[in-house]
PDB file of N, CA and C in Angstrom:
ATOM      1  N   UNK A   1       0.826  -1.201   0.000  1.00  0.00           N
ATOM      2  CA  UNK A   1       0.000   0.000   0.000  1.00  0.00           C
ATOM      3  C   UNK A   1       0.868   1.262   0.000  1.00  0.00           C
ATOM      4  N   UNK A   2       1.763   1.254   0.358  1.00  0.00           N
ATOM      5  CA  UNK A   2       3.061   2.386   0.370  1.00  0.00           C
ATOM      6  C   UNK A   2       3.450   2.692  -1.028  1.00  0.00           C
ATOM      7  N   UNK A   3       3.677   1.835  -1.604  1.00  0.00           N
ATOM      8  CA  UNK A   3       4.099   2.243  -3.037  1.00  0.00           C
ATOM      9  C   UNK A   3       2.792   2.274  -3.669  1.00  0.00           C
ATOM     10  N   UNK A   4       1.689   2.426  -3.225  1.00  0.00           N
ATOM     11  CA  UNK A   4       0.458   2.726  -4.048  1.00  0.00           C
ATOM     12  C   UNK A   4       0.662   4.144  -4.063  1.00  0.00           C
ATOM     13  N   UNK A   5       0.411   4.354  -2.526  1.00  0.00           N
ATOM     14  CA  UNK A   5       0.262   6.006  -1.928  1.00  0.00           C
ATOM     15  C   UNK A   5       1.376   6.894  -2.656  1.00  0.00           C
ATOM     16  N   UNK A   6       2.914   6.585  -2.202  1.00  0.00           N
ATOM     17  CA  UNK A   6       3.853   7.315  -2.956  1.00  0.00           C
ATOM     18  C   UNK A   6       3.738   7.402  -4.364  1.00  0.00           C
ATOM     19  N   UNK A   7       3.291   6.408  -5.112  1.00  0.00           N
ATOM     20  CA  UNK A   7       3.143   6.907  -6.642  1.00  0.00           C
ATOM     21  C   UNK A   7       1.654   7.371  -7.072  1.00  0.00           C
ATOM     22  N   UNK A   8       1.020   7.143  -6.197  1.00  0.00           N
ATOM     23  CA  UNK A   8      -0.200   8.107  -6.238  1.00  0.00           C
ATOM     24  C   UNK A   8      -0.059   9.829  -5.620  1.00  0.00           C
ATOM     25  N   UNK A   9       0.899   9.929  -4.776  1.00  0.00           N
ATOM     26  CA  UNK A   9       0.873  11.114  -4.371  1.00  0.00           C
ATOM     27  C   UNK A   9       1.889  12.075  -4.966  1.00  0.00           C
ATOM     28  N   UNK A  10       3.424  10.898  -6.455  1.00  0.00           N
ATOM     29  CA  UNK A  10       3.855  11.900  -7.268  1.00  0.00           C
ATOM     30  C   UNK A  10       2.934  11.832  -8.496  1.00  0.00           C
ATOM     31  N   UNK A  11       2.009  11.220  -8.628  1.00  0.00           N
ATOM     32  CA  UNK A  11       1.371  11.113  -9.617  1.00  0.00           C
ATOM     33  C   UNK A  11       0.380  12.604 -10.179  1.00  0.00           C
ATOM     34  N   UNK A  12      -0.171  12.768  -8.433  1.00  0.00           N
ATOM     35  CA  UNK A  12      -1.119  14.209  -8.368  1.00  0.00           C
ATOM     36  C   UNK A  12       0.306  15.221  -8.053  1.00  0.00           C
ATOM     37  N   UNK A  13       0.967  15.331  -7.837  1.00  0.00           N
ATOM     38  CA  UNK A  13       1.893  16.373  -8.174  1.00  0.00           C
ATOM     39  C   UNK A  13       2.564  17.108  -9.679  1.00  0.00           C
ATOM     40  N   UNK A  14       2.640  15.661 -10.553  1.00  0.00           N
ATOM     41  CA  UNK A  14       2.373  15.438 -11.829  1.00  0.00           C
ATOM     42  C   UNK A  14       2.148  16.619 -12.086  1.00  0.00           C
ATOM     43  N   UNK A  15       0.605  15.947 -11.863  1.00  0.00           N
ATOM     44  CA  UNK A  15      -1.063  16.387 -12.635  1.00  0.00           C
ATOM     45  C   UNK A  15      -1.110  17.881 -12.310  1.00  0.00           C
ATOM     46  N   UNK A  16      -0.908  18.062 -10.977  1.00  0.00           N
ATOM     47  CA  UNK A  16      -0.867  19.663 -10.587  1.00  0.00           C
ATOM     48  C   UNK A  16       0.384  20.344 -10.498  1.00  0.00           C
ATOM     49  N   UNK A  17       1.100  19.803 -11.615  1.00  0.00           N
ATOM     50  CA  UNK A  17       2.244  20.387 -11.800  1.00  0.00           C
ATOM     51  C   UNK A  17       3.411  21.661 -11.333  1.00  0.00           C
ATOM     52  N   UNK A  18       3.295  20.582  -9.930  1.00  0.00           N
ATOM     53  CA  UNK A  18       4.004  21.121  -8.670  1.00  0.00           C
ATOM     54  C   UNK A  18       5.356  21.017  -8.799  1.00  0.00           C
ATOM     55  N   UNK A  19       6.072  20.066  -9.642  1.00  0.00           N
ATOM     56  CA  UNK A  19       6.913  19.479  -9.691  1.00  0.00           C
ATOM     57  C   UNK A  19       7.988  20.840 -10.828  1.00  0.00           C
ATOM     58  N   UNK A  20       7.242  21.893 -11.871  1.00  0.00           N
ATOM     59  CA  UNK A  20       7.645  22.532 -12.498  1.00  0.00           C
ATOM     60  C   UNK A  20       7.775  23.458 -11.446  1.00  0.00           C
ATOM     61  N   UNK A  21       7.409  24.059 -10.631  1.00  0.00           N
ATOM     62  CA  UNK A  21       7.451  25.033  -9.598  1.00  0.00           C
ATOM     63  C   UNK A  21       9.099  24.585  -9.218  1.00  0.00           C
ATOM     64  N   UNK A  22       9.476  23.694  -8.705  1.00  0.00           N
ATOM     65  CA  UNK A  22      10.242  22.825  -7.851  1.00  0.00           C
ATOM     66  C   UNK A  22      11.312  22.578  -8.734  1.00  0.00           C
ATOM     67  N   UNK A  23      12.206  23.291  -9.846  1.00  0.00           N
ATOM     68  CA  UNK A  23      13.256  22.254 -10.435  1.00  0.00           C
ATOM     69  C   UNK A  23      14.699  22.513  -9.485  1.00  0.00           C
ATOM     70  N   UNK A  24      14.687  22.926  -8.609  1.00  0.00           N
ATOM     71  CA  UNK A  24      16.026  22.629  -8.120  1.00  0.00           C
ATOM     72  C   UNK A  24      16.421  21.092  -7.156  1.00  0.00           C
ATOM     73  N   UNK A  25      15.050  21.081  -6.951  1.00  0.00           N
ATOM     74  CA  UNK A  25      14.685  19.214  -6.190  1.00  0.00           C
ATOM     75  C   UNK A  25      15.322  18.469  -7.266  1.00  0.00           C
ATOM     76  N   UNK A  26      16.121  17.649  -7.164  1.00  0.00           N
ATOM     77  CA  UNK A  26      16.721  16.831  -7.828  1.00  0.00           C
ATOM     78  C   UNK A  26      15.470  15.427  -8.181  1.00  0.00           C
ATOM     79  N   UNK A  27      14.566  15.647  -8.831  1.00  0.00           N
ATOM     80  CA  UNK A  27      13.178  14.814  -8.527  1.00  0.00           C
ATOM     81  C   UNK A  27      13.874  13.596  -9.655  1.00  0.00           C
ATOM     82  N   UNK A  28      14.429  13.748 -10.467  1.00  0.00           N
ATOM     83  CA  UNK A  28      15.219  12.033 -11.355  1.00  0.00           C
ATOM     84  C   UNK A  28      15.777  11.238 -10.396  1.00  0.00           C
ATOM     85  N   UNK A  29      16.852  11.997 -10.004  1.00  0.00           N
ATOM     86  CA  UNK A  29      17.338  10.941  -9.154  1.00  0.00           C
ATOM     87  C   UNK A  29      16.194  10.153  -8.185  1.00  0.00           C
ATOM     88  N   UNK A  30      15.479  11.189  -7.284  1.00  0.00           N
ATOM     89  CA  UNK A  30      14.916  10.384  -6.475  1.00  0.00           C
ATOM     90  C   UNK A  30      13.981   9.695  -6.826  1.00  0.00           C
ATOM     91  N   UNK A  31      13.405   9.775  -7.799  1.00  0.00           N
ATOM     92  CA  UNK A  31      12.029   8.981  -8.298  1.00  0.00           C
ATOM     93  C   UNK A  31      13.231   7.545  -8.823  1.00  0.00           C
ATOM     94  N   UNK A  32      14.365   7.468  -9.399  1.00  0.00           N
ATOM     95  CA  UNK A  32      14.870   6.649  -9.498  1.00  0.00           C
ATOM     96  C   UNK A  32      15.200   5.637  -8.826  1.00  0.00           C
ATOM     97  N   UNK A  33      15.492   6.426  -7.572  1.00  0.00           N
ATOM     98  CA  UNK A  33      15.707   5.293  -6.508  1.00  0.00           C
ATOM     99  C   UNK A  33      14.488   4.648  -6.118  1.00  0.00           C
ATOM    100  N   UNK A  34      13.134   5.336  -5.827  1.00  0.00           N
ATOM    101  CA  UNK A  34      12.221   5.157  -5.539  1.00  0.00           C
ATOM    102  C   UNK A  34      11.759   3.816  -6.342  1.00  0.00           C
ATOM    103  N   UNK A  35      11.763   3.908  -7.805  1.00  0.00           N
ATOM    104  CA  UNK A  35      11.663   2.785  -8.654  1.00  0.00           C
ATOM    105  C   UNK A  35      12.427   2.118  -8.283  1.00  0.00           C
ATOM    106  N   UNK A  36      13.656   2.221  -7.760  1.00  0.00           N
ATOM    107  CA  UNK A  36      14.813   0.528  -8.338  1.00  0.00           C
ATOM    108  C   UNK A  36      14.408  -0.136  -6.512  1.00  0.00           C
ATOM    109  N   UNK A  37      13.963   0.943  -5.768  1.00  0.00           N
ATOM    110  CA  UNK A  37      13.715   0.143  -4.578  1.00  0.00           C
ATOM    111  C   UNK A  37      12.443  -0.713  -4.646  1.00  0.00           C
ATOM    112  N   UNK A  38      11.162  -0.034  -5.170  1.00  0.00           N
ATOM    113  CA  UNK A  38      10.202  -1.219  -5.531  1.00  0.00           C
ATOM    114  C   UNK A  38      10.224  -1.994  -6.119  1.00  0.00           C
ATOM    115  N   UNK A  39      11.259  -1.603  -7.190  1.00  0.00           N
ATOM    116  CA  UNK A  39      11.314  -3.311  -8.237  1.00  0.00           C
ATOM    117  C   UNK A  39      12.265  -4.134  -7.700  1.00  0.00           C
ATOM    118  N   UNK A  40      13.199  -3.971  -6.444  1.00  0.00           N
ATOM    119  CA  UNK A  40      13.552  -4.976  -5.847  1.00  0.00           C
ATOM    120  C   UNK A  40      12.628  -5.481  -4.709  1.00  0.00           C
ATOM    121  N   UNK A  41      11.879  -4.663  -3.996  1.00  0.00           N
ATOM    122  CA  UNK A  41      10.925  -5.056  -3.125  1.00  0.00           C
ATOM    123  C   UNK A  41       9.788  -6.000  -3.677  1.00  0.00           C
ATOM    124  N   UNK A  42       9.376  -5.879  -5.092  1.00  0.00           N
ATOM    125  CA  UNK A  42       8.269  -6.666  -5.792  1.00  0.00           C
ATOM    126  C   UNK A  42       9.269  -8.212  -6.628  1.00  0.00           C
ATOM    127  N   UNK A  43       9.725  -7.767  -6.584  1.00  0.00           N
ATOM    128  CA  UNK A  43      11.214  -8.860  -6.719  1.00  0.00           C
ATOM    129  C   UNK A  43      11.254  -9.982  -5.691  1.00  0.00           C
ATOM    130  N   UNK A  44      11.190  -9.562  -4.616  1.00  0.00           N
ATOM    131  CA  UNK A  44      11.183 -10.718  -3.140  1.00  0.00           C
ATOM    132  C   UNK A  44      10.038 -10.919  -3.372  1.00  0.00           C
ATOM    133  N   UNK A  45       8.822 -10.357  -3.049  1.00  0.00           N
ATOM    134  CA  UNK A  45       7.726 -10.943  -2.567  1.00  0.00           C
ATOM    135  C   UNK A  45       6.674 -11.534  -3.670  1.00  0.00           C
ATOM    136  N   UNK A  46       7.370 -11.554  -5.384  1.00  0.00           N
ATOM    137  CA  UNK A  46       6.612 -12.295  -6.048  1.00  0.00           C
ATOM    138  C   UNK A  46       7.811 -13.190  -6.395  1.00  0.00           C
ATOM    139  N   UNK A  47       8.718 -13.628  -6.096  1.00  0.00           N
ATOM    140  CA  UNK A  47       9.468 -14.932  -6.273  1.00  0.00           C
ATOM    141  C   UNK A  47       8.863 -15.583  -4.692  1.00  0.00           C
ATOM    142  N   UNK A  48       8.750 -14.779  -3.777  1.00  0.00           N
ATOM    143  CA  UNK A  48       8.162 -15.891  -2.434  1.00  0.00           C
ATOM    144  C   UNK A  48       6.841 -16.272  -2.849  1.00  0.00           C
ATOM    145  N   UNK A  49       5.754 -15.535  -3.916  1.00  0.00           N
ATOM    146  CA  UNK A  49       4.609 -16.133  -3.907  1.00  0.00           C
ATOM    147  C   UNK A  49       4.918 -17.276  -5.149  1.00  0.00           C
ATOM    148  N   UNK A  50       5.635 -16.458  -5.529  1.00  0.00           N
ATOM    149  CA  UNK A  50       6.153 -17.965  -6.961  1.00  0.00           C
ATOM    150  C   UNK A  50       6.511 -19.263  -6.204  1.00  0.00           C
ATOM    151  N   UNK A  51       7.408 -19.239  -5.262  1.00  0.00           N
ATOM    152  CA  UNK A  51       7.860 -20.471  -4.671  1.00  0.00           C
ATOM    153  C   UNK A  51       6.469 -20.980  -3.692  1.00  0.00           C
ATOM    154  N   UNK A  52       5.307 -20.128  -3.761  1.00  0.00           N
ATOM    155  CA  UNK A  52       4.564 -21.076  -2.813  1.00  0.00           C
ATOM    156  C   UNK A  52       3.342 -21.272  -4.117  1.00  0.00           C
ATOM    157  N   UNK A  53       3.639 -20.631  -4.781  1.00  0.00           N
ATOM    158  CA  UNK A  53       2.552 -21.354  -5.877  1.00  0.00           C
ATOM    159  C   UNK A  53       2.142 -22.403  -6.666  1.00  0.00           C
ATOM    160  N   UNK A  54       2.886 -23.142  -6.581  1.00  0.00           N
ATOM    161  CA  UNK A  54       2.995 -24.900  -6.620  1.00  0.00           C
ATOM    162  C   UNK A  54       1.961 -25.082  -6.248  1.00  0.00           C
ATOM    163  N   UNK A  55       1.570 -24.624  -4.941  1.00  0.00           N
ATOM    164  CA  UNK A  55       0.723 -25.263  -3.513  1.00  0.00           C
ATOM    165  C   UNK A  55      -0.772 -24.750  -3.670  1.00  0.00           C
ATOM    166  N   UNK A  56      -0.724 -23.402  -4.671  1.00  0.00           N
ATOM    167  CA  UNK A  56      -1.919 -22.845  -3.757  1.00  0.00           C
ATOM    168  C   UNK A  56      -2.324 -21.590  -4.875  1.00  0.00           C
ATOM    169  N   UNK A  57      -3.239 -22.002  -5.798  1.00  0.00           N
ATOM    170  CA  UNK A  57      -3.575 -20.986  -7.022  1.00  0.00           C
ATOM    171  C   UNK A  57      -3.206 -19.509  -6.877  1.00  0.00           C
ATOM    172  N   UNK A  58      -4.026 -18.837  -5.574  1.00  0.00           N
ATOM    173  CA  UNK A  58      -3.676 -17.554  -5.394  1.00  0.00           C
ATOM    174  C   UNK A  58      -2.876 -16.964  -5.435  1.00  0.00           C
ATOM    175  N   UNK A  59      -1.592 -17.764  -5.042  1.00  0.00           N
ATOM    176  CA  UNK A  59      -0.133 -17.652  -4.780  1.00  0.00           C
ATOM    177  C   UNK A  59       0.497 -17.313  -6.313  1.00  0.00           C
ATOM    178  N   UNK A  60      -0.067 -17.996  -7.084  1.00  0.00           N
ATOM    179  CA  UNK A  60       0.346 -17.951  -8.265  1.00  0.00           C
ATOM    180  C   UNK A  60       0.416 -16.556  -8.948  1.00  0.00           C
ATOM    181  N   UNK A  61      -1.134 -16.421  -9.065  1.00  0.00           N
ATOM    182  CA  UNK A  61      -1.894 -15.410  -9.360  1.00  0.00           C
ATOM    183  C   UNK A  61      -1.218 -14.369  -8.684  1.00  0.00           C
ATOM    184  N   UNK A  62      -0.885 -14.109  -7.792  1.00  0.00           N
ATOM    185  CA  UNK A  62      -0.181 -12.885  -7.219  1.00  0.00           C
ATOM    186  C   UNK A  62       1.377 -12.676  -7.494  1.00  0.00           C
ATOM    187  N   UNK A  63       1.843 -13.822  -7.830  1.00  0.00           N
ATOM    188  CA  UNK A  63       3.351 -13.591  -8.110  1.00  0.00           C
ATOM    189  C   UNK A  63       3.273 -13.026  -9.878  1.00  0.00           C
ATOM    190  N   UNK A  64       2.252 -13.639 -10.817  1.00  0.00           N
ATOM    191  CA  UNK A  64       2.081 -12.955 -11.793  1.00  0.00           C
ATOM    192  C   UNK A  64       1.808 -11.527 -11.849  1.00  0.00           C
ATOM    193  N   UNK A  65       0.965 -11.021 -11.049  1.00  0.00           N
ATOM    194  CA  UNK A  65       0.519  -8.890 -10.989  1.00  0.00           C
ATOM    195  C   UNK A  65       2.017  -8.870 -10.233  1.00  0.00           C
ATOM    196  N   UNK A  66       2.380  -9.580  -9.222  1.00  0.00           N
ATOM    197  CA  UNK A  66       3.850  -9.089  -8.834  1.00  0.00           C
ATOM    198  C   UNK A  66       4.943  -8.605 -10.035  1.00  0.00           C
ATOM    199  N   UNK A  67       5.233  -9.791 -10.276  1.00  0.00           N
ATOM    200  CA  UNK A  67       6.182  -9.528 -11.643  1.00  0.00           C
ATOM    201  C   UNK A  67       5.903  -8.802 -12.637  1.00  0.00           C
ATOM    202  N   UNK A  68       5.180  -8.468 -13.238  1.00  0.00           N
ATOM    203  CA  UNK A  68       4.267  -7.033 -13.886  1.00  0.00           C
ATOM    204  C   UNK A  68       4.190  -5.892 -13.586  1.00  0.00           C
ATOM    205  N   UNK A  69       4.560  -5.726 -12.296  1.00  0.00           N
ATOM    206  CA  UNK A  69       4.388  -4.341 -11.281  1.00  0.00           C
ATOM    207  C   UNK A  69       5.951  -4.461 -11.190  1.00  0.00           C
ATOM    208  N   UNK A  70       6.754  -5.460 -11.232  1.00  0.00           N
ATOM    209  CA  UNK A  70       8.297  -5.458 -10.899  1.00  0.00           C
ATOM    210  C   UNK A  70       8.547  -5.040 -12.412  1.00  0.00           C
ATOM    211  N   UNK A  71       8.023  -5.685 -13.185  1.00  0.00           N
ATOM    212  CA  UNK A  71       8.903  -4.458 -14.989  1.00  0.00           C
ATOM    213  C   UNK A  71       8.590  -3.381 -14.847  1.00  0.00           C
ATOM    214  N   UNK A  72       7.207  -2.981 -14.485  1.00  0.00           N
ATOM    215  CA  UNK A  72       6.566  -1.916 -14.946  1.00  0.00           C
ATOM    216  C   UNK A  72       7.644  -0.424 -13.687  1.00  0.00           C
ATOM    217  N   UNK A  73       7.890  -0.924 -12.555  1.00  0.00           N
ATOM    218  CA  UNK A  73       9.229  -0.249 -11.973  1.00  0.00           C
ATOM    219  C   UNK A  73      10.390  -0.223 -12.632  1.00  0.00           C
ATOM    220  N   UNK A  74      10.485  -1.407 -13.181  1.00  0.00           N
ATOM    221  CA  UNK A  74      12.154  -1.622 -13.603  1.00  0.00           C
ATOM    222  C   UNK A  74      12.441  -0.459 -14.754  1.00  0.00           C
ATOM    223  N   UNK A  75      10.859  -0.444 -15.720  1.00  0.00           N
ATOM    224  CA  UNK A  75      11.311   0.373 -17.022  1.00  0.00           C
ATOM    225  C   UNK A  75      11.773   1.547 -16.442  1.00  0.00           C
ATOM    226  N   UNK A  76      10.657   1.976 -15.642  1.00  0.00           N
ATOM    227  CA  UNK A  76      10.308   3.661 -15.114  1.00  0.00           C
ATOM    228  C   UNK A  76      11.513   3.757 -14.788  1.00  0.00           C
ATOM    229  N   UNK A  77      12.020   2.844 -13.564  1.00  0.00           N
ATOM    230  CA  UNK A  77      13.382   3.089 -12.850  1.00  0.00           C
ATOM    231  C   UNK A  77      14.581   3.091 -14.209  1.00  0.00           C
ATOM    232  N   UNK A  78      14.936   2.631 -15.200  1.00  0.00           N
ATOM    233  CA  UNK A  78      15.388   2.700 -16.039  1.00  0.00           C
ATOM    234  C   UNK A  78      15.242   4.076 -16.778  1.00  0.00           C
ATOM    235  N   UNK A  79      14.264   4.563 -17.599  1.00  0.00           N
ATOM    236  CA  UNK A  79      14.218   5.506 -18.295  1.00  0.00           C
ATOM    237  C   UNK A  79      14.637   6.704 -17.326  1.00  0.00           C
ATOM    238  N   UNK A  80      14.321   6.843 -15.697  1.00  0.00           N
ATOM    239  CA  UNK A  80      14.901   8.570 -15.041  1.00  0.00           C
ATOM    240  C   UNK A  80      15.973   8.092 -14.875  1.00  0.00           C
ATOM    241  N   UNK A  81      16.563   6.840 -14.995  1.00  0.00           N
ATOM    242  CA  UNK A  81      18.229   7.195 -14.530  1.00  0.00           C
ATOM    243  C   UNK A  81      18.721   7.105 -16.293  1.00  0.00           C
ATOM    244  N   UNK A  82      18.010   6.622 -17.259  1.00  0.00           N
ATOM    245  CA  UNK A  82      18.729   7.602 -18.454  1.00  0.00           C
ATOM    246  C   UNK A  82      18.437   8.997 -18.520  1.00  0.00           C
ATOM    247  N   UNK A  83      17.183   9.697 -18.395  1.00  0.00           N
ATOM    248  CA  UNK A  83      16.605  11.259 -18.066  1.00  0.00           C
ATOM    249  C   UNK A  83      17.801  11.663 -17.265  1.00  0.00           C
ATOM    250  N   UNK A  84      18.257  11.712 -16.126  1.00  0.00           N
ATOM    251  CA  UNK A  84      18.987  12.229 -14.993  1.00  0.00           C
ATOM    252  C   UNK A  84      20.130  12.256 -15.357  1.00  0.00           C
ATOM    253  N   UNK A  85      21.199  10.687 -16.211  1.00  0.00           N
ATOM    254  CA  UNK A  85      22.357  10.993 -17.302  1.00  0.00           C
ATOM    255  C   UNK A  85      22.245  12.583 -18.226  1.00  0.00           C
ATOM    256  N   UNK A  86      21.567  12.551 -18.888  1.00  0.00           N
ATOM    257  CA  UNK A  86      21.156  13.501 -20.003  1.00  0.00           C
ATOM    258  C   UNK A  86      21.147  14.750 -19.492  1.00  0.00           C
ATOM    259  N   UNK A  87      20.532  14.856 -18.381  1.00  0.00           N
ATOM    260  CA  UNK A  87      20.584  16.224 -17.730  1.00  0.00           C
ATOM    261  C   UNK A  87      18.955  16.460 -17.741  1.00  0.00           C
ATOM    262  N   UNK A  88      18.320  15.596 -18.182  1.00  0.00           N
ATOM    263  CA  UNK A  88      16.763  16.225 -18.593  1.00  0.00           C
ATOM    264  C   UNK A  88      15.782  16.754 -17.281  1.00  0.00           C
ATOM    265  N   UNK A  89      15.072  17.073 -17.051  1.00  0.00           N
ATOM    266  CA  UNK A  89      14.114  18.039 -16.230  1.00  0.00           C
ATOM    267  C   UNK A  89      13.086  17.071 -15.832  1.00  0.00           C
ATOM    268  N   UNK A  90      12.267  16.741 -14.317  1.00  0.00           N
ATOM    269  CA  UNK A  90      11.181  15.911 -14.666  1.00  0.00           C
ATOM    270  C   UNK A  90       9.957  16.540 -15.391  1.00  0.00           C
ATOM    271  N   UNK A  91       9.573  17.977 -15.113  1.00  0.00           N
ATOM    272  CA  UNK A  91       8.893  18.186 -15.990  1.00  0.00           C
ATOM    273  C   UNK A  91       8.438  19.153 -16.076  1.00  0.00           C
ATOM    274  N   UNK A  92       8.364  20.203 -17.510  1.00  0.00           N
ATOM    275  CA  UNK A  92       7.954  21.632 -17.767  1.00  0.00           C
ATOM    276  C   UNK A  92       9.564  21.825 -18.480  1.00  0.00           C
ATOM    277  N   UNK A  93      10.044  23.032 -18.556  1.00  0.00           N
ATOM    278  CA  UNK A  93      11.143  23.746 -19.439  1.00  0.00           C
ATOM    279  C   UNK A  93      11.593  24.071 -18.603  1.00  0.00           C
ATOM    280  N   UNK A  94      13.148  24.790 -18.961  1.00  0.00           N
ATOM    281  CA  UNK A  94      13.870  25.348 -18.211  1.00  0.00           C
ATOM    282  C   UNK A  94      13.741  27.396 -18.304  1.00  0.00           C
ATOM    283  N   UNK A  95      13.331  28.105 -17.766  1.00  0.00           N
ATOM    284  CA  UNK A  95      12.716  29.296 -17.982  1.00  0.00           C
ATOM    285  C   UNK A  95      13.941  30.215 -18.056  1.00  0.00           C
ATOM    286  N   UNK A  96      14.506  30.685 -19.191  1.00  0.00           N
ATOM    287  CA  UNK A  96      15.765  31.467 -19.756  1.00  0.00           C
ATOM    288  C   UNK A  96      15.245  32.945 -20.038  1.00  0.00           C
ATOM    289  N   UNK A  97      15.310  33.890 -19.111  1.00  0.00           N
ATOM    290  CA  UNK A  97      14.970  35.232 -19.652  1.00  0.00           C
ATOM    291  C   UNK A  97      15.832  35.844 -20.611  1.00  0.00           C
ATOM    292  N   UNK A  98      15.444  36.418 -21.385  1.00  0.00           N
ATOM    293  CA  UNK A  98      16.298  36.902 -22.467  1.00  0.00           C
ATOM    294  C   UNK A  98      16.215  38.691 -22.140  1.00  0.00           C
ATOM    295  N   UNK A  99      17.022  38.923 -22.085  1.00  0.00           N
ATOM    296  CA  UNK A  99      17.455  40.878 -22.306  1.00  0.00           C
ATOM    297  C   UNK A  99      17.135  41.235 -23.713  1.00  0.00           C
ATOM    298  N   UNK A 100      15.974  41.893 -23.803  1.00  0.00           N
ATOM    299  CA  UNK A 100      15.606  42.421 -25.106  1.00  0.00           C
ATOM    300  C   UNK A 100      16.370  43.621 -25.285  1.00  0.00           C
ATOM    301  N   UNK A 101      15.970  44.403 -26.374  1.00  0.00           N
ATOM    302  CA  UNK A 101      17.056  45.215 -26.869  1.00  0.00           C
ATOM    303  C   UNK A 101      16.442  46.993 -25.652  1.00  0.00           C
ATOM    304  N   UNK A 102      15.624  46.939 -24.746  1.00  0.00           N
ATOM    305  CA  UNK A 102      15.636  47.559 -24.470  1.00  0.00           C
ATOM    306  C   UNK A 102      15.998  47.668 -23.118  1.00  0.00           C
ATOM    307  N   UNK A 103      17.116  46.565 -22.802  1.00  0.00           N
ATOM    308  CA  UNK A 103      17.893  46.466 -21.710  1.00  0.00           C
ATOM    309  C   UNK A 103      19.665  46.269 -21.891  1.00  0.00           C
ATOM    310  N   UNK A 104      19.564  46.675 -23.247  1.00  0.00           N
ATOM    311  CA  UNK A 104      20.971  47.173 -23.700  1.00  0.00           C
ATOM    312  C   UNK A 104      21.413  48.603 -23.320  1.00  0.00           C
ATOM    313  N   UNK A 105      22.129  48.883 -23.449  1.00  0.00           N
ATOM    314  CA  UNK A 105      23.027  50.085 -23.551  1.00  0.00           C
ATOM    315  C   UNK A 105      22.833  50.562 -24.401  1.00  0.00           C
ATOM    316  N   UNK A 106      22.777  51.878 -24.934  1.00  0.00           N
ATOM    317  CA  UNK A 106      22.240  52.743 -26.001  1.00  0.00           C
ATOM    318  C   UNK A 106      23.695  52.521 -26.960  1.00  0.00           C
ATOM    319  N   UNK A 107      25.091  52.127 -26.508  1.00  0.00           N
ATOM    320  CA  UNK A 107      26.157  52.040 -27.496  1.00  0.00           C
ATOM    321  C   UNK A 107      26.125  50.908 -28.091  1.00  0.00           C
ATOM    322  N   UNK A 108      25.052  50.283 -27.556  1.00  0.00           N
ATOM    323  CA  UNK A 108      25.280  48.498 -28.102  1.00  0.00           C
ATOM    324  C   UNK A 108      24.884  48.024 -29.552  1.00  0.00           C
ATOM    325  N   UNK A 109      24.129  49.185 -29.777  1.00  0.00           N
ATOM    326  CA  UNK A 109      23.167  48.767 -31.242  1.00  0.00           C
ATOM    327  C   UNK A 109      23.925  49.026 -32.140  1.00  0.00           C
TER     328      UNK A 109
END
């Protein structure tokens, strides 16, 4: 339920694009870690339902949405730690004011 909440609660940050307000938060990296820690956490606990699924249908059935929820981290966790290489932004532009010509010097023209 933790990794529901946390990716439900950057999810509405997303959406209400709180996250463009915010670019000095280093938000790649950490959403990165955030991913590579659930896809090792969904990693244990759908190889433990795999190893009891021999025994017991449900078991099965849950190590399958496990492992599905373990790629579906692995990509995410994959693509921000290529984003975060690159230098890329999580999300919105980088805001560059430009000096128009009427913040030159009158010798400049």
């Amino acid at each position: 339920m933790t990794g529901l909440f946390c990716t439900g609660t950057l999810l509405v940050l997303y959406v209400m694009h709180v996250i463009e307000r915010l670019q000095r938060v280093p938000w790649l990296m950490g959403e990165f870690g955030y991913c590579a820690l659930w896809t090792f956490f969904y990693l244990t606990a759908s190889a433990g339902s795999a190893a009891w699924g021999a025994m017991d249908g449900f078991n099965a059935v849950a190590a399958f949405f496990g492992f599905a929820a373990m790629i579906a981290y692995a990509v995410d966790a994959f693509f921000k730690f290529r984003g975060w290489r690159r230098g890329d932004l999580a999300q919105g532009e980088r805001q560059v004011e430009d000096a128009g010509p009427e913040m030159l010097s009158p010798g400049a023209y």
